[in-house]
N, C-alpha and C. Protein backbone atom coordinates (compact mmCIF):
# COMPACT_ATOMS: atom_id res chain seq x y z
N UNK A 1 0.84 -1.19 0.00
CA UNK A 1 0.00 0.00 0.00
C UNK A 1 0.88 1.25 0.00
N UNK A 2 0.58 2.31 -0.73
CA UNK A 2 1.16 3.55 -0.59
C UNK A 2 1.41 4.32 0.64
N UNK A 3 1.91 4.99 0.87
CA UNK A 3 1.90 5.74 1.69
C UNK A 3 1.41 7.05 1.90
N UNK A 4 0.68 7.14 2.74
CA UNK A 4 -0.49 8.28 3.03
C UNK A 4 0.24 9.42 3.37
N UNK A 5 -0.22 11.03 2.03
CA UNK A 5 0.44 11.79 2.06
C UNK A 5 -0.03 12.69 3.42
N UNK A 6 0.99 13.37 4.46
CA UNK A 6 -0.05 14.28 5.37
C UNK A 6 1.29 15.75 5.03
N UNK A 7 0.26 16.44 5.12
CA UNK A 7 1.13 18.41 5.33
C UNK A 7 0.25 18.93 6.51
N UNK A 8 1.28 19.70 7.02
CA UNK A 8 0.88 20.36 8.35
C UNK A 8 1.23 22.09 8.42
N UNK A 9 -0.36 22.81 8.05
CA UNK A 9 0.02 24.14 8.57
C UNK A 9 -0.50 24.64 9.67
N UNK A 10 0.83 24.89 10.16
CA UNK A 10 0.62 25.37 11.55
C UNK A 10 1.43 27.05 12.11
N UNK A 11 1.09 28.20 12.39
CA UNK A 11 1.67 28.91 12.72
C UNK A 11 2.71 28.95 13.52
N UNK A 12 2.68 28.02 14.73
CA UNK A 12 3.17 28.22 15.60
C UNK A 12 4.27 27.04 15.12
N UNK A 13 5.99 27.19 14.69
CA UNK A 13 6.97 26.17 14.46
C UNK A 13 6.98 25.05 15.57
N UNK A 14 6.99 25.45 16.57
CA UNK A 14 7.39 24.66 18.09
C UNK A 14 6.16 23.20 17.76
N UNK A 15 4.98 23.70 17.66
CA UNK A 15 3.77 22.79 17.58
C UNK A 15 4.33 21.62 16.37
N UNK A 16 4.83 21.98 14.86
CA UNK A 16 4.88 21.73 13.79
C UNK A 16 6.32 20.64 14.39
N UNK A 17 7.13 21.05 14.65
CA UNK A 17 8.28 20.39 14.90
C UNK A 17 7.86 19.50 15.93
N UNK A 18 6.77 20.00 17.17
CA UNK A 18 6.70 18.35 18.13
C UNK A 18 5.47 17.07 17.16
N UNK A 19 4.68 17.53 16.39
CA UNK A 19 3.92 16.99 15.49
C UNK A 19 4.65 15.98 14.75
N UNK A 20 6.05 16.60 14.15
CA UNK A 20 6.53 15.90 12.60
C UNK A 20 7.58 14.95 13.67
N UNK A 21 8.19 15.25 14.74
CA UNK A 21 8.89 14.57 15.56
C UNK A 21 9.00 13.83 16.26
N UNK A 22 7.53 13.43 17.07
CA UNK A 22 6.72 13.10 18.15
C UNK A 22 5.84 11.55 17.86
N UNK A 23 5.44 12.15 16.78
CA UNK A 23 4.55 11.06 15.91
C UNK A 23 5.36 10.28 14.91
N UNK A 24 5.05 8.74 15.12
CA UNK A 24 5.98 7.79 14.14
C UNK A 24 5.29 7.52 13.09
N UNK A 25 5.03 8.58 11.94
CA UNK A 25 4.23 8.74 10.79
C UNK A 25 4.93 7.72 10.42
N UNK A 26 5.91 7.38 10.05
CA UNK A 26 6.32 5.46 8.95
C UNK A 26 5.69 4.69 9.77
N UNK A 27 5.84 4.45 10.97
CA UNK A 27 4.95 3.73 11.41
C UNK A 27 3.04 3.77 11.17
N UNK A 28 3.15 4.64 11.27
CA UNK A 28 1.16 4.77 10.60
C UNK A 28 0.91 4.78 8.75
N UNK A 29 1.84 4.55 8.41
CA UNK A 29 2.02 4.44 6.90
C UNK A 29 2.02 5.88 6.25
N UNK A 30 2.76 6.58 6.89
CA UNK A 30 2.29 8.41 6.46
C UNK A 30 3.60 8.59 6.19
N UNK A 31 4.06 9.85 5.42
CA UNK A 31 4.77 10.11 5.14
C UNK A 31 4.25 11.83 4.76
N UNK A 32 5.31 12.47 5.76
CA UNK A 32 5.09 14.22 6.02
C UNK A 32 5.97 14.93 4.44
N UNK A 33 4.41 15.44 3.94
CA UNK A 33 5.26 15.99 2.35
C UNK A 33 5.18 17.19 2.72
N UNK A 34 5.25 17.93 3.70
CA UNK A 34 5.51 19.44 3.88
C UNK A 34 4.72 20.38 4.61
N UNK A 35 5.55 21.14 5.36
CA UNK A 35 5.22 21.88 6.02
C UNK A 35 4.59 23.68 5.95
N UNK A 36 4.24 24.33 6.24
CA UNK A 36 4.07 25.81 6.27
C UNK A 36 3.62 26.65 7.16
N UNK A 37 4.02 28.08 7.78
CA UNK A 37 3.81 28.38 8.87
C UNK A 37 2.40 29.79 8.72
N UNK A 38 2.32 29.45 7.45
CA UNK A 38 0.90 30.70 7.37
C UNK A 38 -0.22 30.04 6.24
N UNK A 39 -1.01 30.54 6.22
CA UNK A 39 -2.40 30.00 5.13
C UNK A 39 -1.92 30.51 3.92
N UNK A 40 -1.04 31.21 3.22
CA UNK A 40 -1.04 31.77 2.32
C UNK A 40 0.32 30.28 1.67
N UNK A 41 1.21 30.58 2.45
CA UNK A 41 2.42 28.90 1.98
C UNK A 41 1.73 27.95 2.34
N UNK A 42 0.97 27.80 2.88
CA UNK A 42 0.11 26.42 3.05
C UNK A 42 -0.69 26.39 1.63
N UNK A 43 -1.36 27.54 1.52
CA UNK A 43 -2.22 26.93 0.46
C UNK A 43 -1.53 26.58 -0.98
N UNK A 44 -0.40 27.22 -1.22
CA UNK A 44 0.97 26.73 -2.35
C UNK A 44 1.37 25.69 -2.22
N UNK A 45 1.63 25.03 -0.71
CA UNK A 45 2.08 23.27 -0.26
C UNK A 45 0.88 22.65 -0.96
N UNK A 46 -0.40 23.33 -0.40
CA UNK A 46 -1.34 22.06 -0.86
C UNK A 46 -1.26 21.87 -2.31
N UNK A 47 -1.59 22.73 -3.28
CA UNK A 47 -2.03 22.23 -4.71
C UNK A 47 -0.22 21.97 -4.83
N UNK A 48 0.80 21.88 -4.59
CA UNK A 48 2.13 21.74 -5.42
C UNK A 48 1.76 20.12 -4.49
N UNK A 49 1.56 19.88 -3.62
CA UNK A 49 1.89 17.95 -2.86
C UNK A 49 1.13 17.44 -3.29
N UNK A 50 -0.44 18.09 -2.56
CA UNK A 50 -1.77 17.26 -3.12
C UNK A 50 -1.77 16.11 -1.99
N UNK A 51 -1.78 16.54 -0.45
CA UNK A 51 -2.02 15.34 0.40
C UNK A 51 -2.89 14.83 0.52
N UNK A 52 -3.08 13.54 0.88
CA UNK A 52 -4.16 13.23 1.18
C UNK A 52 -5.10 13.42 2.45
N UNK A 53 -4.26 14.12 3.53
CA UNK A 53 -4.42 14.34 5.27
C UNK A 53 -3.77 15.75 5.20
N UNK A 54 -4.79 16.51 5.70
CA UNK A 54 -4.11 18.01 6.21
C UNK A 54 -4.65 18.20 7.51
N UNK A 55 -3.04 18.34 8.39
CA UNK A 55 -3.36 18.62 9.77
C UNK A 55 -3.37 20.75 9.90
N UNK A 56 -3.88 21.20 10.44
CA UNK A 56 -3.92 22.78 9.91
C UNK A 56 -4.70 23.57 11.28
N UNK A 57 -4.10 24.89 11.74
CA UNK A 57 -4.52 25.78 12.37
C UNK A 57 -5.58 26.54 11.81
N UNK A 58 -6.57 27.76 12.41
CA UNK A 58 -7.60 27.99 11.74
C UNK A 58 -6.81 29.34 11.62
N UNK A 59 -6.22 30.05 13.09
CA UNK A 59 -5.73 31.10 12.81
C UNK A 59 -4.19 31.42 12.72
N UNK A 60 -4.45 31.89 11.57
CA UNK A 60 -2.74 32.00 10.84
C UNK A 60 -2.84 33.26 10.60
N UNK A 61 -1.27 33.74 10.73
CA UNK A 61 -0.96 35.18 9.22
C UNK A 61 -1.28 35.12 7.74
N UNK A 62 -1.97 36.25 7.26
CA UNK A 62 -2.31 36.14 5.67
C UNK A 62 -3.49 35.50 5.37
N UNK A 63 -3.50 34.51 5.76
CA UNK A 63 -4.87 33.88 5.51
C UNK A 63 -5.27 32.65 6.88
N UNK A 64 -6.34 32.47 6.89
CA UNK A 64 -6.96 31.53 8.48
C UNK A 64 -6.88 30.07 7.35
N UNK A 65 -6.83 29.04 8.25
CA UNK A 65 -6.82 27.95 7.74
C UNK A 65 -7.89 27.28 7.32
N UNK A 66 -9.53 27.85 7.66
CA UNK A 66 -10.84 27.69 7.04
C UNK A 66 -10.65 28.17 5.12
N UNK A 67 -10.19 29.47 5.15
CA UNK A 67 -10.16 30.71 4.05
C UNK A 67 -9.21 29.15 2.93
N UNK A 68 -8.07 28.74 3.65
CA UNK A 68 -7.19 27.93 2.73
C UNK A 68 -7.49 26.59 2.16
N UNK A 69 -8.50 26.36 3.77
CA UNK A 69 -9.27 25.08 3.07
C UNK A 69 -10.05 24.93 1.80
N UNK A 70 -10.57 26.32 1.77
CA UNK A 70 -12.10 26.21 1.23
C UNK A 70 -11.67 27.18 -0.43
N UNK A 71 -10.17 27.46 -0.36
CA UNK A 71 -9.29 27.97 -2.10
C UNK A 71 -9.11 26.67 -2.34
N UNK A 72 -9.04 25.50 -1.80
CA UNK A 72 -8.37 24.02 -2.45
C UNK A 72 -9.38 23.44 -2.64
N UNK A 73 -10.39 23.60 -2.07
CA UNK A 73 -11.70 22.17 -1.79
C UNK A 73 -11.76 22.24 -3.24
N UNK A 74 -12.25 22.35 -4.00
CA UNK A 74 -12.43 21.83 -5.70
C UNK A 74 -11.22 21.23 -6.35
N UNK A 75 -9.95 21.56 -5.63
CA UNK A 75 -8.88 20.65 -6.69
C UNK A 75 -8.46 19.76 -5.74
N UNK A 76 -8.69 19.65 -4.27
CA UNK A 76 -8.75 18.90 -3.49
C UNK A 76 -10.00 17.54 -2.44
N UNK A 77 -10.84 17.35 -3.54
CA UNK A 77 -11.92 17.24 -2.62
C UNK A 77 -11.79 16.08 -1.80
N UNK A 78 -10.95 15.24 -2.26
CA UNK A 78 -10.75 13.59 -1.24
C UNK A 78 -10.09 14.42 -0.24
N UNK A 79 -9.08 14.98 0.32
CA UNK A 79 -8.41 15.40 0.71
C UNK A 79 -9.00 15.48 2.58
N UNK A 80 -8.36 14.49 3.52
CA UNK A 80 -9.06 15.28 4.75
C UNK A 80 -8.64 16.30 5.61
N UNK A 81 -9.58 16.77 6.36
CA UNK A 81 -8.69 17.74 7.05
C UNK A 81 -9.35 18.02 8.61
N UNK A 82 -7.76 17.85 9.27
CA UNK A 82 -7.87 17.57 10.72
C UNK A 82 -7.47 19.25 11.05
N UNK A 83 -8.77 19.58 11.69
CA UNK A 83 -8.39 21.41 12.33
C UNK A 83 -7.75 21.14 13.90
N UNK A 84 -6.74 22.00 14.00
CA UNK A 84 -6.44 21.58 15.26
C UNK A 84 -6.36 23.00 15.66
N UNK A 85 -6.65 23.50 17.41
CA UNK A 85 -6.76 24.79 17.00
C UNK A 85 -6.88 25.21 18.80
N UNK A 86 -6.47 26.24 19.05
CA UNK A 86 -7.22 26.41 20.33
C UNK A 86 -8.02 27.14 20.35
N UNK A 87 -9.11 27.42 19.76
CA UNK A 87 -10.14 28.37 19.64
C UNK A 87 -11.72 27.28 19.55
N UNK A 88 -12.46 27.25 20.28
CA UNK A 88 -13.68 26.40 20.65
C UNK A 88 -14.87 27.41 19.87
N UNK A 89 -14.57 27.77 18.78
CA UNK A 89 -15.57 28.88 18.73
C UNK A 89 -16.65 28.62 17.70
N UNK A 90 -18.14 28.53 18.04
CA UNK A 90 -19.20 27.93 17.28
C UNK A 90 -18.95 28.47 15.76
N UNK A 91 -18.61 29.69 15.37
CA UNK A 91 -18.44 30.20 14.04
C UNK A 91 -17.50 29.46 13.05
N UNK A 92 -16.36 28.97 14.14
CA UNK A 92 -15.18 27.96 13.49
C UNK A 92 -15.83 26.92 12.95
N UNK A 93 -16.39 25.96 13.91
CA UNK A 93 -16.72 24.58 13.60
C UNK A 93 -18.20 24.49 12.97
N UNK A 94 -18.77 25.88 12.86
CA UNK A 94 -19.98 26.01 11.62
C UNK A 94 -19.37 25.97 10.41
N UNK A 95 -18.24 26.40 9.99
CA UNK A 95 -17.45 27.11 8.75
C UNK A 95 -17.19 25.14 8.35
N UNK A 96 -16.33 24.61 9.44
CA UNK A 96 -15.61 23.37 9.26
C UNK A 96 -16.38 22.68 8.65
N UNK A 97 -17.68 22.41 9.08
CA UNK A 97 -18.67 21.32 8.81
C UNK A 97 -18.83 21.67 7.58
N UNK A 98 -19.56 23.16 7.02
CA UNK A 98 -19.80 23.43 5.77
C UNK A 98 -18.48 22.77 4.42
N UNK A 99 -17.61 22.82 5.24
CA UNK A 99 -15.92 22.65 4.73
C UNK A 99 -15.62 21.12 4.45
N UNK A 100 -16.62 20.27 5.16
CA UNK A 100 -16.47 18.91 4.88
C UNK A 100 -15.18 18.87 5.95
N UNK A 101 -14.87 19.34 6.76
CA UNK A 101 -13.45 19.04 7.81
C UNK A 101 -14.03 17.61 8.77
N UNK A 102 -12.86 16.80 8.34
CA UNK A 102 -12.91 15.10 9.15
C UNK A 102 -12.92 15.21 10.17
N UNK A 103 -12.29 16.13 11.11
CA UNK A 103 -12.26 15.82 12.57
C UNK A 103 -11.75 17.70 12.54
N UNK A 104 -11.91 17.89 14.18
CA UNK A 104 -11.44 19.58 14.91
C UNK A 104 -11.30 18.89 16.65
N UNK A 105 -9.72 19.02 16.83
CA UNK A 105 -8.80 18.68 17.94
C UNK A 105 -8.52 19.87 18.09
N UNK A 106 -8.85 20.26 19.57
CA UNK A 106 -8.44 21.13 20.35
C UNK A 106 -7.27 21.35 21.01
N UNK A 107 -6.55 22.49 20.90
CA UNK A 107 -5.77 22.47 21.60
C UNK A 107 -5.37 22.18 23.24
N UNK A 108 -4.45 21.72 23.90
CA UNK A 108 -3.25 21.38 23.80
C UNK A 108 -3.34 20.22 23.04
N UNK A 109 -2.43 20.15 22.49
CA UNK A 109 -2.64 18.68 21.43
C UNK A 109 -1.95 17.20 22.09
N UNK A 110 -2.96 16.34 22.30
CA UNK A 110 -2.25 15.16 22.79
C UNK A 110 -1.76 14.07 21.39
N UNK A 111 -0.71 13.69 21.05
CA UNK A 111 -0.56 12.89 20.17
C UNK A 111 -1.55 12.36 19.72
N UNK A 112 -1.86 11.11 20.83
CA UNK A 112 -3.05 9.72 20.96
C UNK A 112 -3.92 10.39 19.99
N UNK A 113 -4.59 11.58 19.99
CA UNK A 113 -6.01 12.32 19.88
C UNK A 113 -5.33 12.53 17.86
N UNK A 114 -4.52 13.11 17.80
CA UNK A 114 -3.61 13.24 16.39
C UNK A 114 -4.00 11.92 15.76
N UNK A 115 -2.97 10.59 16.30
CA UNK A 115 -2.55 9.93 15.72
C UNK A 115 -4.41 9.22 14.90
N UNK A 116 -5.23 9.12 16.37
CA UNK A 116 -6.56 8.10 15.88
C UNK A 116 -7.33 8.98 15.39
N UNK A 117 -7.07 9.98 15.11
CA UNK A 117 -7.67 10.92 13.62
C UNK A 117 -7.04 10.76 12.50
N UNK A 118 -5.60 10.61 12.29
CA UNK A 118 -5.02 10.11 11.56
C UNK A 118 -5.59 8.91 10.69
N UNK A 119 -5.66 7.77 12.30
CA UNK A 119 -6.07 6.42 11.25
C UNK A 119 -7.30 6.68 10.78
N UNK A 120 -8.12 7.25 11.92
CA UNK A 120 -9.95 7.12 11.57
C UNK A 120 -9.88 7.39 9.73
N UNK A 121 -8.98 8.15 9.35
CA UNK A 121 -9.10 9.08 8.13
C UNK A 121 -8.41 8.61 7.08
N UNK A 122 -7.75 7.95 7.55
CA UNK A 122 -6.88 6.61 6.90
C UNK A 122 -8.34 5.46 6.20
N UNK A 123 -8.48 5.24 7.54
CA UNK A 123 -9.38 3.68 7.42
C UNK A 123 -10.61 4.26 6.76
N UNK A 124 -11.28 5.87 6.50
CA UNK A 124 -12.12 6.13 5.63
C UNK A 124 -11.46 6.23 4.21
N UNK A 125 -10.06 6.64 4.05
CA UNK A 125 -9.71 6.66 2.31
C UNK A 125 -9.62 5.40 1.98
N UNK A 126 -9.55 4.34 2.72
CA UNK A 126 -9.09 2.71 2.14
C UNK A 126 -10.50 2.27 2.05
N UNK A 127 -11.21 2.39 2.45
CA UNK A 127 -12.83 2.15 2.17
C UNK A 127 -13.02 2.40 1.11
N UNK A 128 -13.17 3.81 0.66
CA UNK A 128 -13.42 4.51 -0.25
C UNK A 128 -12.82 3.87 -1.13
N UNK A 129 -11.43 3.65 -1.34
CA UNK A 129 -10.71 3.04 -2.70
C UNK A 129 -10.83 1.62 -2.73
N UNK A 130 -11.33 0.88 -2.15
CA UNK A 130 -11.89 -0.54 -2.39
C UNK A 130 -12.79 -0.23 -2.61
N UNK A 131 -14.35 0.52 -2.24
CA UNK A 131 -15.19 0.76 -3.02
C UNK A 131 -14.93 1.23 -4.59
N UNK A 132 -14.23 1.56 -4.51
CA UNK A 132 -14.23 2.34 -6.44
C UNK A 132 -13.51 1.01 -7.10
N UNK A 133 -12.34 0.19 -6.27
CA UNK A 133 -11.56 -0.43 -6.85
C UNK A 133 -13.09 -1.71 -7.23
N UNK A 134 -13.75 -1.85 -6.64
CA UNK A 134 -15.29 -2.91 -6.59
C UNK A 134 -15.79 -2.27 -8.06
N UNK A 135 -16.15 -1.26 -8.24
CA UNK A 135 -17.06 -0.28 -8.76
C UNK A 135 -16.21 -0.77 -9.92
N UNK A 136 -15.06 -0.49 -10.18
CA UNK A 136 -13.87 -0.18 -11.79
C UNK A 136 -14.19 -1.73 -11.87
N UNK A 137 -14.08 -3.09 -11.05
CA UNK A 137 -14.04 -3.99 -11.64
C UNK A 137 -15.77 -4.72 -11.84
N UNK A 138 -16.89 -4.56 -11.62
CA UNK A 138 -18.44 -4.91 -12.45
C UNK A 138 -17.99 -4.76 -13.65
């Protein structure tokens, strides 16, 4: 099986570096295609990688990480996306839902909480592609 692309924008470096460091992405079959510290280089990571998992802050410099989601959603639509964020705020996670966002982890971030959003989102794209792989062969 391939390996599951994930990018992580996150403002804050410290967060981004215990994320890419912390977590044994080869071990979860992931592999980190890039990083960015504002919505505006994030949204250039996304269409230049094309991950399949975006872990992402809502509030960034230049652009919020809702605003970046929602410039990709048409050339990205498999694409999931884990908001991680410390902001609990009903306007956020109204925006998310509309956004199709897989999961919203609150800050402080515990790995555990990362990683089984990770798989949950995993074990929904491998569904999905045995369904189509069913579908291509009728």
């Amino acid at each position: 099986m391939r390996k599951v692309k994930v990018a992580i924008v996150e403002d804050n470096a410290l967060t981004i570096r215990s994320l890419v460091e912390t977590i044994d992405w080869t071990g979860l079959g992931c592999v980190i295609c890039g990083t960015a510290t504002d919505g505006q280089s994030g949204e250039k990571l996304l269409r230049e990688q094309r991950p399949d998992i975006l872990l992402t802050d809502i509030r960034m410099p230049y652009q919020d990480g809702l605003a970046m989601v929602e410039s990709v959603r048409d050339q990205l639509p498999a694409m999931k996306v884990i908001i991680i964020t410390g902001y609990d705020h009903f306007q956020y996670a109204s925006k998310a839902i509309k956004l199709a966002v897989f999961d919203y982890i609150l800050k402080p971030i515990r790995n555990e909480e990362v990683i089984a959003a990770v798989r949950k989102a995993m074990g929904q794209m491998q569904t999905h592609e045995e369904r189509e792989a069913m579908i291509a062969q009728a």
